[in-house]
Protein backbone atom coordinates (compact mmCIF):
# COMPACT_ATOMS: atom_id res chain seq x y z
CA UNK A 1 -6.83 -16.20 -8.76
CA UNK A 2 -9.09 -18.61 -10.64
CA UNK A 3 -11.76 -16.05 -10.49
CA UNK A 4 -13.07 -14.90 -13.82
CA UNK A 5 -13.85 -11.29 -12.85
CA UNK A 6 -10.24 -10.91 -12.03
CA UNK A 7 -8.04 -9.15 -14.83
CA UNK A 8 -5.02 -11.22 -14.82
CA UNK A 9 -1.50 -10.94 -17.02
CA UNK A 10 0.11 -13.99 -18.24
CA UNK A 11 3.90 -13.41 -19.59
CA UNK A 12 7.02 -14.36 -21.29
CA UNK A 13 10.52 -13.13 -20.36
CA UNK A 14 12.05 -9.65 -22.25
CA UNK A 15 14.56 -7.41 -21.70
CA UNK A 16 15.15 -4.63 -19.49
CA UNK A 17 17.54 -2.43 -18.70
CA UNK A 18 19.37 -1.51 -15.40
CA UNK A 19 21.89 -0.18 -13.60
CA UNK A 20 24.04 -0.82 -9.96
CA UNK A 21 21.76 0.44 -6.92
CA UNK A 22 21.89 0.90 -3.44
CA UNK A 23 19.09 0.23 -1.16
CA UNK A 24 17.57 0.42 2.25
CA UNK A 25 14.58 -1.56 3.50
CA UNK A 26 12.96 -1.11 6.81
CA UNK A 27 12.06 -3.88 9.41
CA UNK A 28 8.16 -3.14 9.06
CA UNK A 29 8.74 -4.84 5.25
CA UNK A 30 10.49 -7.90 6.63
CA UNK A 31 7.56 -8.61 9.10
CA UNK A 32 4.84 -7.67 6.57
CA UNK A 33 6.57 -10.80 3.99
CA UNK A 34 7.17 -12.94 7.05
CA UNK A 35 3.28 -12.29 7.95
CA UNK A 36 2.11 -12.73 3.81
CA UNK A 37 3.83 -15.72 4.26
CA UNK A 38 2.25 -17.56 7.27
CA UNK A 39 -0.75 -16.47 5.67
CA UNK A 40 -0.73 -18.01 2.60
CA UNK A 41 -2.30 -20.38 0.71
CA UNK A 42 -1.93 -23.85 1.43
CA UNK A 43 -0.78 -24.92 -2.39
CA UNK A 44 1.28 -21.79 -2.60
CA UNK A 45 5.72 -22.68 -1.93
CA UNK A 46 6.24 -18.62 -2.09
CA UNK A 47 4.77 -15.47 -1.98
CA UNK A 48 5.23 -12.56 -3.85
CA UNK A 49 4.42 -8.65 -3.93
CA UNK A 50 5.05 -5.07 -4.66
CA UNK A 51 7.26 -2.47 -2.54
CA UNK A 52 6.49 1.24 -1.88
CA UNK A 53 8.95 3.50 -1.03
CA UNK A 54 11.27 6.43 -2.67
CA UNK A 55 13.97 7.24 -4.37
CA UNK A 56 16.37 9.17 -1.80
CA UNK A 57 18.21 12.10 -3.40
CA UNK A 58 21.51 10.29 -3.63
CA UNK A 59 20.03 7.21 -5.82
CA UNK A 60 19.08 5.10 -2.85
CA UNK A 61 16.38 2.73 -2.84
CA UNK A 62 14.52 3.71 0.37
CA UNK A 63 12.17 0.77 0.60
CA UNK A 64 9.12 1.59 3.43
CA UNK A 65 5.99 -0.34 2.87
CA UNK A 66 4.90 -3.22 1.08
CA UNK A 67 1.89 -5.53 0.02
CA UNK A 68 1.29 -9.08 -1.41
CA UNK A 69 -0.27 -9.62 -4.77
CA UNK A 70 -1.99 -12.99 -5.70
CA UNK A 71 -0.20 -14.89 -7.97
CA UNK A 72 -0.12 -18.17 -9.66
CA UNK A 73 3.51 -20.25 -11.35
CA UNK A 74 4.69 -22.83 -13.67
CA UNK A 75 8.10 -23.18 -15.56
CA UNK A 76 7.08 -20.86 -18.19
CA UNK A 77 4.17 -19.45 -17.11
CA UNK A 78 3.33 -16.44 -14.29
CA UNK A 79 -0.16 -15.04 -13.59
CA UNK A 80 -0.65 -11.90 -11.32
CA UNK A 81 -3.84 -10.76 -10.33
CA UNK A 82 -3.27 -6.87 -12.14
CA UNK A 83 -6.61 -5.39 -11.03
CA UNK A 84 -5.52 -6.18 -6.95
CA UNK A 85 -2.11 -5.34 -7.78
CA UNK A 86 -3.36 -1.68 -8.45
CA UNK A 87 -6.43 -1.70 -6.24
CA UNK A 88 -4.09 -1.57 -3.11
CA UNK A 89 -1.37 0.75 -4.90
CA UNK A 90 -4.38 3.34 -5.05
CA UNK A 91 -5.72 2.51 -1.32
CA UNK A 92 -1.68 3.31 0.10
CA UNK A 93 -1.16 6.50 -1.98
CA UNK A 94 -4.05 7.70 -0.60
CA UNK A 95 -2.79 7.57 3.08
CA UNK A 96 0.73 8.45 0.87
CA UNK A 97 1.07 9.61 -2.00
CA UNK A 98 4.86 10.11 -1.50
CA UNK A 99 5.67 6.28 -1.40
CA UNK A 100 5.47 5.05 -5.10
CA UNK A 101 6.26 1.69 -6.75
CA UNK A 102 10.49 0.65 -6.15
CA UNK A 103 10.09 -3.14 -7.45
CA UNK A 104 8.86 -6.39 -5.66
CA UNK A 105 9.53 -9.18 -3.13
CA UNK A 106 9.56 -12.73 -3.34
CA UNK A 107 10.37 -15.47 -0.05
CA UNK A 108 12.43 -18.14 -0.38
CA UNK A 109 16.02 -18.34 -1.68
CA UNK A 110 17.41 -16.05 -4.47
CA UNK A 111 16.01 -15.82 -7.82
CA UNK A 112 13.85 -18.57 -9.65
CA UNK A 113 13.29 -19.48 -13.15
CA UNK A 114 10.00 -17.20 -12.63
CA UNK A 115 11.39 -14.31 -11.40
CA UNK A 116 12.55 -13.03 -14.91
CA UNK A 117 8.97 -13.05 -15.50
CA UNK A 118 7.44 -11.45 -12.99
CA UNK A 119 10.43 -8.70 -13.03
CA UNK A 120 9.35 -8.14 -16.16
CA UNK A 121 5.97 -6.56 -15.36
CA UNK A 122 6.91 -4.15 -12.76
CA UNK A 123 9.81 -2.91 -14.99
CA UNK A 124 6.53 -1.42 -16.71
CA UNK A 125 5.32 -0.44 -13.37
CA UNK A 126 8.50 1.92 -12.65
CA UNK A 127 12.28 2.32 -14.70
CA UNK A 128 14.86 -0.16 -13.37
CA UNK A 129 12.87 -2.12 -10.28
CA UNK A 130 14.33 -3.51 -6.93
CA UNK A 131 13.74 -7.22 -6.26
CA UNK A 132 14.07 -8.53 -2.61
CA UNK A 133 14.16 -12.15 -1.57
CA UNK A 134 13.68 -13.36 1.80
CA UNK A 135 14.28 -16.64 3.56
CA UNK A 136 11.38 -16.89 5.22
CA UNK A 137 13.09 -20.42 6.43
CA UNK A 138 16.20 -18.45 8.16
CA UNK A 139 18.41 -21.18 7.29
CA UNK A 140 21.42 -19.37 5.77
CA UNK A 141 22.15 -16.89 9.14
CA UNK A 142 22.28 -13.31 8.86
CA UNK A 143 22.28 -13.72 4.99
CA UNK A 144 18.57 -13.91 5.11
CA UNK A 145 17.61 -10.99 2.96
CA UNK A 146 19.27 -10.07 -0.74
CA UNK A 147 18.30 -7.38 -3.42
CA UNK A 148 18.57 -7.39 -7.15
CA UNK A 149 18.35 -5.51 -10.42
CA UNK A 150 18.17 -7.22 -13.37
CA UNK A 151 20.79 -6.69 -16.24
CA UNK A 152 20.46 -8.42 -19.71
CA UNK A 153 22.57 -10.48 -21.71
CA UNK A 154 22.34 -10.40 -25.11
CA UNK A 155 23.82 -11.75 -28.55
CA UNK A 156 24.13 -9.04 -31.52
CA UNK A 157 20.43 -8.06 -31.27
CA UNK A 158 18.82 -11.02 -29.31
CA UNK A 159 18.31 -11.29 -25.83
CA UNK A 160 18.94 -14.68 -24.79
CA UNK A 161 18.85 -14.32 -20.73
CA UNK A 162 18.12 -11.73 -18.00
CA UNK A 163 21.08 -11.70 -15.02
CA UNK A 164 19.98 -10.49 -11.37
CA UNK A 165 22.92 -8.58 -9.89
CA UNK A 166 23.05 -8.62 -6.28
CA UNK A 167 23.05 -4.96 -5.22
CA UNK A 168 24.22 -3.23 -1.17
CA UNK A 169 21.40 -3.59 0.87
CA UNK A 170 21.11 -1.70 3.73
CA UNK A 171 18.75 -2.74 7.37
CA UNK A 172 18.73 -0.39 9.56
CA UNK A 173 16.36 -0.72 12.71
CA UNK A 174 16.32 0.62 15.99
CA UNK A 175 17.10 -1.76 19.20
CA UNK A 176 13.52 -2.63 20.49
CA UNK A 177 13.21 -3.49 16.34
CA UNK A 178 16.23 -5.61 16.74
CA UNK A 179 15.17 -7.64 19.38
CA UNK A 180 12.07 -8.65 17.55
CA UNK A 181 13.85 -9.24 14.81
CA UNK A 182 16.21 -11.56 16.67
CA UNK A 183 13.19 -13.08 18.14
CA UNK A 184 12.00 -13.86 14.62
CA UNK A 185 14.79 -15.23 13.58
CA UNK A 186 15.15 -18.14 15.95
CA UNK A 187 14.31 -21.21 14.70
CA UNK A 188 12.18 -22.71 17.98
CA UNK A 189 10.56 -20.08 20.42
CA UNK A 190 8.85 -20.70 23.61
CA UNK A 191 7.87 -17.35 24.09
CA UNK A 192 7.90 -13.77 23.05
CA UNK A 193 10.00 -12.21 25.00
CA UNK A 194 8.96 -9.67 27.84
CA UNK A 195 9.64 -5.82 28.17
CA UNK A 196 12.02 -6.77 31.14
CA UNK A 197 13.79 -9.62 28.91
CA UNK A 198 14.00 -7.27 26.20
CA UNK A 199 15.62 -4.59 27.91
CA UNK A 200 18.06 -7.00 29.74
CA UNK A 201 19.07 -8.39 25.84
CA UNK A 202 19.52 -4.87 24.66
CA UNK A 203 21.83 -3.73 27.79
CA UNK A 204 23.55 -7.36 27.25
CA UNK A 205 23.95 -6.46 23.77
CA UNK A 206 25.32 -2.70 24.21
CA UNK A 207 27.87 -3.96 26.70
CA UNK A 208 29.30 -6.15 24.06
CA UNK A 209 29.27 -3.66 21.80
CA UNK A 210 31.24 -1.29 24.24
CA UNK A 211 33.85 -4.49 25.14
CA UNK A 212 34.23 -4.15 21.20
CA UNK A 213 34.99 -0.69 21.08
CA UNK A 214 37.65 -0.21 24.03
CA UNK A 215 39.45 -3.57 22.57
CA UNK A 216 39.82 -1.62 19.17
CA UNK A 217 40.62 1.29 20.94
CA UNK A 218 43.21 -0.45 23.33
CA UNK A 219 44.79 -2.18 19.95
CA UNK A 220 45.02 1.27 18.19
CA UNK A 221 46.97 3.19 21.44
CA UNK A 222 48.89 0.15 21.92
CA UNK A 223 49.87 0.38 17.80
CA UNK A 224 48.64 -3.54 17.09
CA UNK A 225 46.24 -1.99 14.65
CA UNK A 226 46.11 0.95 12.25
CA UNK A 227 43.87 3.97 13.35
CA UNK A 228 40.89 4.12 11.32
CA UNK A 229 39.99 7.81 10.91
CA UNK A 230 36.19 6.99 9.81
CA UNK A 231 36.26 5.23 12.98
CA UNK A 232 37.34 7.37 15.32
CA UNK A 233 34.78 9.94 14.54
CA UNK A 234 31.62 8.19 15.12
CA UNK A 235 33.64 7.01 18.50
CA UNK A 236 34.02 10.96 19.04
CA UNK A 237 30.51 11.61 18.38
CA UNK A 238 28.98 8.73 20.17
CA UNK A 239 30.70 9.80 23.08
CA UNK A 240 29.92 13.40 22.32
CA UNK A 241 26.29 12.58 22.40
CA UNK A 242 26.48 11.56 26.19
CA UNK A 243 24.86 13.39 28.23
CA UNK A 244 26.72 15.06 31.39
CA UNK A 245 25.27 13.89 34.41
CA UNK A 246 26.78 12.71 37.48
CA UNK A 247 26.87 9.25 37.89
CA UNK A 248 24.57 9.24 41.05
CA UNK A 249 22.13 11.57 38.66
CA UNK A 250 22.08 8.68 35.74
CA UNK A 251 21.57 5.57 38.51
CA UNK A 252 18.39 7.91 39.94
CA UNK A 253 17.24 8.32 36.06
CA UNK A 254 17.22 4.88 35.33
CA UNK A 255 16.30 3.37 38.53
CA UNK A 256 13.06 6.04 38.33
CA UNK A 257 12.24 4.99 34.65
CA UNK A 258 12.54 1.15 35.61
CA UNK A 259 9.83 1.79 38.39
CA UNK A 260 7.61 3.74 36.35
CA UNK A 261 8.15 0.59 33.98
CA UNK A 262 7.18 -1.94 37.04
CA UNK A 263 4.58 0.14 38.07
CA UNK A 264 2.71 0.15 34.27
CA UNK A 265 3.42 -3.84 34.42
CA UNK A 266 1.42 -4.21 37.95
CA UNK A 267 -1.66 -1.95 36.95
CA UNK A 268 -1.64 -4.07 33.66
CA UNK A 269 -1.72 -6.93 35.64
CA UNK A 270 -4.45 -5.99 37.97
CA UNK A 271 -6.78 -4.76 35.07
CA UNK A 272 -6.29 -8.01 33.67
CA UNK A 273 -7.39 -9.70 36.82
CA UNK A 274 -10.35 -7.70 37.48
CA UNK A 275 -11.96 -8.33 34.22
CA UNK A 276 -11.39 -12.09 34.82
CA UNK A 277 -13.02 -11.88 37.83
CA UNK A 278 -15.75 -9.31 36.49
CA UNK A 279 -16.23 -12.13 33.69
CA UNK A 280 -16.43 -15.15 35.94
CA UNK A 281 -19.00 -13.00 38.73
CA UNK A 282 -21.25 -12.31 35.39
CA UNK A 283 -21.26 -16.02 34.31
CA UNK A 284 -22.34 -17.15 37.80
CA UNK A 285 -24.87 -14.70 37.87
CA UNK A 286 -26.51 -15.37 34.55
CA UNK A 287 -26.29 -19.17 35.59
CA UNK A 288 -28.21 -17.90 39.28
């Protein structure tokens, strides 16, 4: 950001006003921060930048995309490269034009004595922003991943401080999503898991989710816990959803889709070792 042909917006803390929220973020935001933050610059602690979504038509935040924006920090003091800021809002609302500014991310944990600032300018950007923290570290669990609004507090007409309210935040992700986002969250990994050791975590993972539901059902019939109408229909209609197939029927439907699987992973495998051997062959020959 030290470049002088750079428009860039230094800032003091003001008001704004806000109200409670509900949002919803999807996994493709966590891994875009996780991968802003690898990236960054060496002198840089966090990373910060703007999220695209909409506004879903009963008030939730529907948070989709995201991008970083350069950025430079003191105690009193933020600097945000504007003119990139709105370079890439134009280059995504031209693949979308539906997704529009919902507030910002920062990594680390919670709010900072900077984050007033910086919420600030994008409560010019759009009424009443979203701000999402990530701990990029993972070190507090499943609690990893926080939003905000930002209320003020004032005295007779000053405003002496801006409060962040912690708002329901909802992450949602399909199972093959899941396991990468387990796999993310691990502190040491020796490897990326395969499509076999995927699929053998998710089936892992359903069983214990089924052990869950027939010890809840068990408690209910047996009258050790109160019947939860809520959760008996989604019981009803995830059991509604089956299909009806013979058991002999489902074991041929999986057992054929695992072989198609195996077969994809062998024909991988032997592309991959012809164009080794295709490379090594041309070496020798050029060296001949």
């Amino acid at each position: 950001m030290a470049a002088s042909n750079r428009t860039v917006l230094q800032f003091s803390s003001s008001s704004s006003s806000s109200q409670s929220l509900s949002a919803k973020v999807h996994p493709l935001v966590i891994f875009n921060i996780c991968d802003c933050y690898v990236r960054r610059p060496d002198q840089a602690e966090r990373v910060i930048g703007t999220l695209l979504g909409s506004v879903l038509p009963d008030g939730t935040v529907d948070i989709r995309n995201s991008y970083a924006v350069p950025h430079n920090e003191s105690v009193d003091q933020v600097a945000l490269d504007i003119e990139y800021h709105h370079n890439m809002l134009l280059s995504h609302q031209k693949v979308n034009q539906k997704e529009i500014i919902v507030g910002w991310y920062s990594t680390g944990l919670g709010v900072t004595g900077g984050s007033a600032l910086i919420h600030e300018f994008y409560s010019r950007e759009v009424p009443n922003p979203i701000h999402l923290t990530v701990d990029t570290g993972f070190t507090t669990g499943g609690s990893i991943i926080k939003a905000y609004v930002s209320n003020n507090l004032s005295l007779g007409d000053r405003q002496i401080a801006a409060q962040f309210q912690e708002i329901p935040l909802d992450l949602r992700m399909v199972e093959a999503e899941r396991v990468g986002y387990d796999t993310l969250k691990a502190t040491t990994v020796d490897k990326i898991p395969s499509d076999l050791e995927g699929m053998e975590a998710s089936m892992e993972h359903l069983l214990a989710l089924i052990d869950d539901i027939y010890k809840y059902v068990d408690d209910v019939v047996e009258g050790r816990v109160a019947p939860d109408n809520k959760i008996g229909k989604f019981i009803s209609d995830a059991v509604g959803s089956l299909p009806k197939l013979p058991p002999s029927d489902f074991d041929k439907l999986v057992n054929d889709s695992l072989q198609d699987h195996l077969l994809m992973l062998y024909l991988s495998s032997i592309t991959r070792t012809q164009l080794s051997l295709a490379e090594k062959l041309n070496t020798a020959a050029q060296i001949l």
